[in-house]
Protein backbone atom coordinates (compact mmCIF):
# COMPACT_ATOMS: atom_id res chain seq x y z
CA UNK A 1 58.58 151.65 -64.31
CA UNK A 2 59.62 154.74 -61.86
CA UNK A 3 56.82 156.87 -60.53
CA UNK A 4 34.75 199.04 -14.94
CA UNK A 5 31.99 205.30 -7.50
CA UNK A 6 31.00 208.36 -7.57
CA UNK A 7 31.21 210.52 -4.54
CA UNK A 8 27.72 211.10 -2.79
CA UNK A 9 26.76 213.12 0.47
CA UNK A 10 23.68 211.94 2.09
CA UNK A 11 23.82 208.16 3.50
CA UNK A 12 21.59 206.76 1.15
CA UNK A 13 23.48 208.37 -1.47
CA UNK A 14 26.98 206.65 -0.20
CA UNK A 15 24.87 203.66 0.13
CA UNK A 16 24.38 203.63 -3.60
CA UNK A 17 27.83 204.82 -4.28
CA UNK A 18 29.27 202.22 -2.38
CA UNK A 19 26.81 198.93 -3.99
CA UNK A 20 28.06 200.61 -7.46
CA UNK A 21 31.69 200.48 -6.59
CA UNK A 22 31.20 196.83 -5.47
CA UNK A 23 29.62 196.19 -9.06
CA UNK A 24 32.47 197.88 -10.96
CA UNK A 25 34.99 195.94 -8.19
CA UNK A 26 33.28 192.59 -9.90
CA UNK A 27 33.28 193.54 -13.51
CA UNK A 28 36.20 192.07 -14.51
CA UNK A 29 36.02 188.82 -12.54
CA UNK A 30 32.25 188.41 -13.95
CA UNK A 31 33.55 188.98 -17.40
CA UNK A 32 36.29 186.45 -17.19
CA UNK A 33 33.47 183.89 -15.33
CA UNK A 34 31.02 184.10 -18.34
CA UNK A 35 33.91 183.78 -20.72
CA UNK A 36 34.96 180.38 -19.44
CA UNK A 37 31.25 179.29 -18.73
CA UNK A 38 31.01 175.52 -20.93
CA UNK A 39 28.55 176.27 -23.85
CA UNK A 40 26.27 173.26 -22.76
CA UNK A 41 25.43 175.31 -19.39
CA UNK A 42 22.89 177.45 -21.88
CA UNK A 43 24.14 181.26 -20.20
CA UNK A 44 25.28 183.35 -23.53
CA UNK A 45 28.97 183.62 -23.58
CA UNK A 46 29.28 187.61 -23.69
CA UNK A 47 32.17 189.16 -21.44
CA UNK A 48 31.23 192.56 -20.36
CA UNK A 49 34.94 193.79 -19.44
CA UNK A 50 36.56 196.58 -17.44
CA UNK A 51 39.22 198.65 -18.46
CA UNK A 52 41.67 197.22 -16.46
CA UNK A 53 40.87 193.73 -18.33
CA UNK A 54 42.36 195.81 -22.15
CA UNK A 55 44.98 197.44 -19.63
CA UNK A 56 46.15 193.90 -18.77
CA UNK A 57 45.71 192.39 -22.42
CA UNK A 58 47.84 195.07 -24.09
CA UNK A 59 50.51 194.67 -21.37
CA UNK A 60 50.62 190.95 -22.05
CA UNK A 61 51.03 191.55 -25.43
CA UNK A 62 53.62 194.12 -25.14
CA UNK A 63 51.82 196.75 -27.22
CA UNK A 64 50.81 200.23 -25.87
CA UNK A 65 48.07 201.86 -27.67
CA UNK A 66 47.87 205.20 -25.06
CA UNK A 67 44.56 204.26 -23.70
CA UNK A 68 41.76 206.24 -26.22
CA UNK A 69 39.51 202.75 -25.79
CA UNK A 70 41.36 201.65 -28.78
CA UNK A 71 41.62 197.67 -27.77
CA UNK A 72 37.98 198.23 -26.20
CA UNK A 73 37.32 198.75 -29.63
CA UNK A 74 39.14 195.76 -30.81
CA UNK A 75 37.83 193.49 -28.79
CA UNK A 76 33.72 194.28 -29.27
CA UNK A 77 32.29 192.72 -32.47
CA UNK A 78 29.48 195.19 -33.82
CA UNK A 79 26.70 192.24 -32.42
CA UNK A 80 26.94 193.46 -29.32
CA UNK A 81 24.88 195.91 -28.05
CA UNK A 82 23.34 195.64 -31.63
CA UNK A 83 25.95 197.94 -32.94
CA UNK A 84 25.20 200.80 -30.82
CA UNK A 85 28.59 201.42 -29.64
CA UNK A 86 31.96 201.54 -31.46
CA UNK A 87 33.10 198.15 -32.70
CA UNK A 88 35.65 196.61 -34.65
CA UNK A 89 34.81 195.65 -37.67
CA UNK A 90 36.45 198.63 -39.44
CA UNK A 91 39.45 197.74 -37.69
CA UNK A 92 39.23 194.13 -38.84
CA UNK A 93 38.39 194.67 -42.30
CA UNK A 94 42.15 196.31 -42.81
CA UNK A 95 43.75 193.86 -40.40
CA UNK A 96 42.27 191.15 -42.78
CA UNK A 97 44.07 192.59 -45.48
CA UNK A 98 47.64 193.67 -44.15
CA UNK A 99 47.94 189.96 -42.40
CA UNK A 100 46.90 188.30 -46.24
CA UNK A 101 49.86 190.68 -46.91
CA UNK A 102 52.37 189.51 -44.59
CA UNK A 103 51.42 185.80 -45.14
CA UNK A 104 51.47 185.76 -48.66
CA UNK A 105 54.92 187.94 -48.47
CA UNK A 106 55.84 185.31 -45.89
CA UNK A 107 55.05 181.59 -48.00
CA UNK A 108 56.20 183.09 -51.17
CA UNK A 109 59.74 183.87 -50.26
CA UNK A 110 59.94 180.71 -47.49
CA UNK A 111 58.01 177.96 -50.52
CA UNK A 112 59.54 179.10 -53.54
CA UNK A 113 58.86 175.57 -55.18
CA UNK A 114 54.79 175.38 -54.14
CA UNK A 115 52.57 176.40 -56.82
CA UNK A 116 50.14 179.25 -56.12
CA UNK A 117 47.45 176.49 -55.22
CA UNK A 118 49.37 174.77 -53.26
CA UNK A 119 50.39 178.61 -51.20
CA UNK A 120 46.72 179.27 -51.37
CA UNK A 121 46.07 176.25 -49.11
CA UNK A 122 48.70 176.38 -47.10
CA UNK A 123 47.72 180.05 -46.52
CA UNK A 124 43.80 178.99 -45.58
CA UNK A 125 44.82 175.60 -43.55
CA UNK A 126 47.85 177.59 -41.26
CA UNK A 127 46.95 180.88 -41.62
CA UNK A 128 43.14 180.54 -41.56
CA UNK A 129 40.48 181.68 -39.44
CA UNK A 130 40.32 178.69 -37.12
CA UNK A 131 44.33 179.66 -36.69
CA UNK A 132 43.52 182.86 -35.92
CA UNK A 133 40.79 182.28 -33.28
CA UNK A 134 43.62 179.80 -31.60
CA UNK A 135 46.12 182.63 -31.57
CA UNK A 136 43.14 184.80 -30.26
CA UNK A 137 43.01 181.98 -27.15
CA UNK A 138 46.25 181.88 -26.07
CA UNK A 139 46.44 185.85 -25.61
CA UNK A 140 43.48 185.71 -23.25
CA UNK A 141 41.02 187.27 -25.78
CA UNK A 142 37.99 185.27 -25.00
CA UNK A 143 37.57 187.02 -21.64
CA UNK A 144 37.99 190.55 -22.57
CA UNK A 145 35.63 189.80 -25.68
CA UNK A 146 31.99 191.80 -26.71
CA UNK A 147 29.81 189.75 -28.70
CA UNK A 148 26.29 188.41 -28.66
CA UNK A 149 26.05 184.81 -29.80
CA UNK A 150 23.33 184.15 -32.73
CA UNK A 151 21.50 181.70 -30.43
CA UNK A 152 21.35 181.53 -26.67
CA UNK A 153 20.60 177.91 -26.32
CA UNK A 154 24.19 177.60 -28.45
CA UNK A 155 26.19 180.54 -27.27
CA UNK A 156 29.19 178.83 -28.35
CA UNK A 157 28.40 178.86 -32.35
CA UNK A 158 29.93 181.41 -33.47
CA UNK A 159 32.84 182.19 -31.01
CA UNK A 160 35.58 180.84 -33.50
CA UNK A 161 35.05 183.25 -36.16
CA UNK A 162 34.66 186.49 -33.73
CA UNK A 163 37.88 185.35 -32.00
CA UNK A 164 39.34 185.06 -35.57
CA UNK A 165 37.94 188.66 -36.52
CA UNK A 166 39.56 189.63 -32.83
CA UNK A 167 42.76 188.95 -34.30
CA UNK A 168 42.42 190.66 -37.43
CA UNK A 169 41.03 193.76 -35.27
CA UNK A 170 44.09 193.76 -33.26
CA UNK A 171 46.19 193.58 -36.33
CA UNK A 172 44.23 196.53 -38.06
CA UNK A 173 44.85 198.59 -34.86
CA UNK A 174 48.42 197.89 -34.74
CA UNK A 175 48.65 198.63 -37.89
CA UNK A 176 47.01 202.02 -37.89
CA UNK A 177 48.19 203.19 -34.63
CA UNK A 178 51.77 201.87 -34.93
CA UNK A 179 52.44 201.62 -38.31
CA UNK A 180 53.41 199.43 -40.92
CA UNK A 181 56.62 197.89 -39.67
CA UNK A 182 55.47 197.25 -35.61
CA UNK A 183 52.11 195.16 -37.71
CA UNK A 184 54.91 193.30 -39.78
CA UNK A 185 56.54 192.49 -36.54
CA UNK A 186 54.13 191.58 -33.94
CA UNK A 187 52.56 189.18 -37.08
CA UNK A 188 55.76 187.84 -37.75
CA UNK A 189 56.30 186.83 -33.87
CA UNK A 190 52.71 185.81 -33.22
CA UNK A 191 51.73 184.29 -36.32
CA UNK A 192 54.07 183.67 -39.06
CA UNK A 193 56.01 181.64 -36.19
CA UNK A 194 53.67 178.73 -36.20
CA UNK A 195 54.37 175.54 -38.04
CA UNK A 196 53.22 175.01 -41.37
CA UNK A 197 52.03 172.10 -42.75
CA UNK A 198 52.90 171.47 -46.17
CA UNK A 199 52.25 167.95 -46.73
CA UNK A 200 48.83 168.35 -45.44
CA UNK A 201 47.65 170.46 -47.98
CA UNK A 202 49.84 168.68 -51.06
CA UNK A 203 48.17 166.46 -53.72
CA UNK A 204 50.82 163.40 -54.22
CA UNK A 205 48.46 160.45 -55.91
CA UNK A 206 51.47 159.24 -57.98
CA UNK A 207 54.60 160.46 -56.62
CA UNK A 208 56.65 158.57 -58.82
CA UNK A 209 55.01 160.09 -62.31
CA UNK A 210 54.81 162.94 -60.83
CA UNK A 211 58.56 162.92 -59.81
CA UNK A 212 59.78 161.62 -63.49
CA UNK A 213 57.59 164.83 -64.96
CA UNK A 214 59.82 167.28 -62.68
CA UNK A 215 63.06 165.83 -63.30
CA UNK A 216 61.97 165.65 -66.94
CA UNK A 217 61.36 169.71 -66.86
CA UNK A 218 64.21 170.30 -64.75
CA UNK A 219 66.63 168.50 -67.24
CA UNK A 220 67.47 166.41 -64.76
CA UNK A 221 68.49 162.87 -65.14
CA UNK A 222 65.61 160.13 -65.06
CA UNK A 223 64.61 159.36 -61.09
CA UNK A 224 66.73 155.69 -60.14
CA UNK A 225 65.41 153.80 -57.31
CA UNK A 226 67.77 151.57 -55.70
CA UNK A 227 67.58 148.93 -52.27
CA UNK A 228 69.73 151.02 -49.66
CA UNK A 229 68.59 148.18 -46.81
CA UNK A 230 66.63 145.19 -46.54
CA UNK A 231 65.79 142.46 -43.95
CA UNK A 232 63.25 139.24 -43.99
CA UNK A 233 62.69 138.99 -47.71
CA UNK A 234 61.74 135.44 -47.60
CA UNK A 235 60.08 136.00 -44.12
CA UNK A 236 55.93 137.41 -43.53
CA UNK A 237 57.44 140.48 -42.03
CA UNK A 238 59.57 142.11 -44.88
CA UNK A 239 61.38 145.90 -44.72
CA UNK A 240 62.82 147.38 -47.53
CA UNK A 241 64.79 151.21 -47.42
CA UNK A 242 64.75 152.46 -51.14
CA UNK A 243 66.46 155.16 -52.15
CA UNK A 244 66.07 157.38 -55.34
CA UNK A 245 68.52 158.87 -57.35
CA UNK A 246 69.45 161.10 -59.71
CA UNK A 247 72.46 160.53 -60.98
CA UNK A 248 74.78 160.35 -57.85
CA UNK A 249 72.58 162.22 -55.73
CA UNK A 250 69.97 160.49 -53.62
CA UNK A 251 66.69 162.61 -53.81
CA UNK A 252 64.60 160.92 -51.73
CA UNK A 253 64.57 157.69 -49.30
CA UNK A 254 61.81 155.43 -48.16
CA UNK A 255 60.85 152.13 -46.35
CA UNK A 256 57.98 149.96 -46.79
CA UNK A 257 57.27 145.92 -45.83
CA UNK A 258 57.57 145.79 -50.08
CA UNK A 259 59.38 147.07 -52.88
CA UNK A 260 56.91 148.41 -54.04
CA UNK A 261 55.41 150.62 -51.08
CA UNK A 262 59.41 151.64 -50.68
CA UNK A 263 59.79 152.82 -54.00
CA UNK A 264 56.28 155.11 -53.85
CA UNK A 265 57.35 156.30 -50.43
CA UNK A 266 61.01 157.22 -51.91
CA UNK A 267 59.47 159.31 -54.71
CA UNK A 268 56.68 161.07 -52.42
CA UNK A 269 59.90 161.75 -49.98
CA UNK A 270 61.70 163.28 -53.04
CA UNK A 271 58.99 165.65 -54.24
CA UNK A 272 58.30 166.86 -50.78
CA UNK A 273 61.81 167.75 -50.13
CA UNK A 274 61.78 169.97 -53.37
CA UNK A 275 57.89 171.72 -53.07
CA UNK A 276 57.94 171.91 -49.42
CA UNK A 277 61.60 173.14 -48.90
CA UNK A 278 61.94 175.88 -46.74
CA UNK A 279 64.60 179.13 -47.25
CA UNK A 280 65.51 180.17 -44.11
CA UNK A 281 66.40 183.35 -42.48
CA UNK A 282 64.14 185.15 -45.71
CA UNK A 283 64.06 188.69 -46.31
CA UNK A 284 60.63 189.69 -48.14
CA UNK A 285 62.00 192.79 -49.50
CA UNK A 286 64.83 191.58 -51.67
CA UNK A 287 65.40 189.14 -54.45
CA UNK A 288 65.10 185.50 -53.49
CA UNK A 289 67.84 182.97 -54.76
CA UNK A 290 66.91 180.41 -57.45
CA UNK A 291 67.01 177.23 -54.84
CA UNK A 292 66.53 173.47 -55.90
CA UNK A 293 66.63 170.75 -54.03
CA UNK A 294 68.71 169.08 -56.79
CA UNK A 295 71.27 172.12 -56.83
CA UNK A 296 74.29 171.44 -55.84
CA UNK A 297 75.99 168.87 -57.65
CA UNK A 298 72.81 168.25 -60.09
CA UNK A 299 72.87 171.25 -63.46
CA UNK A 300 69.63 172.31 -63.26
């Protein structure tokens, strides 16, 4: 069974100019202190940054938004300064949507096999917020970043999601300031270009009904598991290497210190080379080719 000095002219007035311009001078080194300041110290993680910090950010990231405050914007969540001063969460609220977009563009031509539950996981566990908010880390976010944390004694709670919403912000901006197809690419090169895992996210509690059922609607012939390799039968330490077939062509392979274990690896093998098979070099725009894993020699 198968299955930040203002000029001054008296002294005490270039006094004061001078003790400001030191202030500004420390803005950004401040900003980046508090940003990397370990939650369990108690201060609230809230980086008050200079221009020259957003300067420095949108050079890194090779984007060039012609100064108008625009990733000052991006980067200060509407808790700070209790919303007094331009934020981003109008700017987030469209990024949200045009990277759902791109993503969902993006699994449904690579996945053509994964069910739209299976693409709605993958989409949350790779694409999620807690993805987004480790993108937002590696560009350096966290220190040019505007936010008051819910609770001062945890300043840290929180500080995933706003980096996430970061992200989204920066998309939004791109995407309104640049247009449709720079958003498409800077997602594409920042985001759509980490890994993906399928398996994760797959439910496979019987592989080998579940791979008899798709070969059954596929027309294909029944799933044939067969020893490839085997060592130490008759010892405590056993290996078998099944593989399955259909017809001549071996679907799936799998080793186990039993036949049995073999067999259920060989079929959970199978089914993720069909559901999790990626088309490479896609093009979202145009038709996408009826693939199989079981194409080529197999009539489908």
């Amino acid at each position: 069974m198968f299955s930040t000095v203002t000029r001054v002219t008296s002294r005490a007035g270039l006094k004061l100019g001078m003790v400001g311009g030191s202030r500004a001078a420390l803005s950004i080194a401040t900003a980046r202190k508090m940003a990397k300041e370990s939650p369990a110290s108690g201060k609230r993680v809230v980086a008050e940054a200079g221009s020259t910090t957003y300067a420095a950010l949108e050079a890194r990231l090779n984007l060039n938004f012609g100064g108008h405050g625009v990733m000052e914007q991006v980067c200060t969540h509407k808790s700070f300064a209790q919303g007094r001063v331009e934020h981003n969460e109008r700017l987030e609220w469209i990024g949200k949507r045009v990277l759902n977009l791109f993503v969902g563009e993006h699994l449904l031509a690579t996945y053509p096999n994964l069910s739209t539950e299976a693409l709605q996981d993958v989409q949350h566990s790779s694409f999620g917020m807690s993805s987004l908010a480790e993108i937002g880390r590696h560009f350096g976010m966290q220190a040019a970043m505007r936010w008051e944390p819910v609770s001062r004694e945890a300043p840290a709670v929180g500080l995933t999601k706003v980096l996430g919403k970061t992200v989204q912000a920066l998309v939004g901006a791109i995407y309104q300031r640049q247009g449709e197809a720079a958003a498409r690419a800077f997602v594409k090169q920042h985001v759509l270009s980490r890994p993906v895992d399928v398996e994760s996210v797959m439910q496979i509690k019987n592989p080998k009904v579940m791979l008899v059922a798709l070969t059954r609607q596929k027309g294909m012939e029944h799933p044939v598991a067969r020893i490839l390799k085997e060592t130490g039968r008759f010892t405590s330490s056993p290996v078998f290497i099944v593989g399955v077939f259909c017809g001549t062509k071996m679907v799936g392979m799998g080793f186990g210190s039993s036949l049995k274990m073999a067999e259920h690896r060989a079929a959970k093998d199978a089914l993720l080379k069909y559901y999790a098979k990626e088309i490479k070099d896609i093009s979202v725009t145009g038709d996408e080719p009826d693939v199989s894993l079981f194409a080529q020699d197999v009539v489908v």
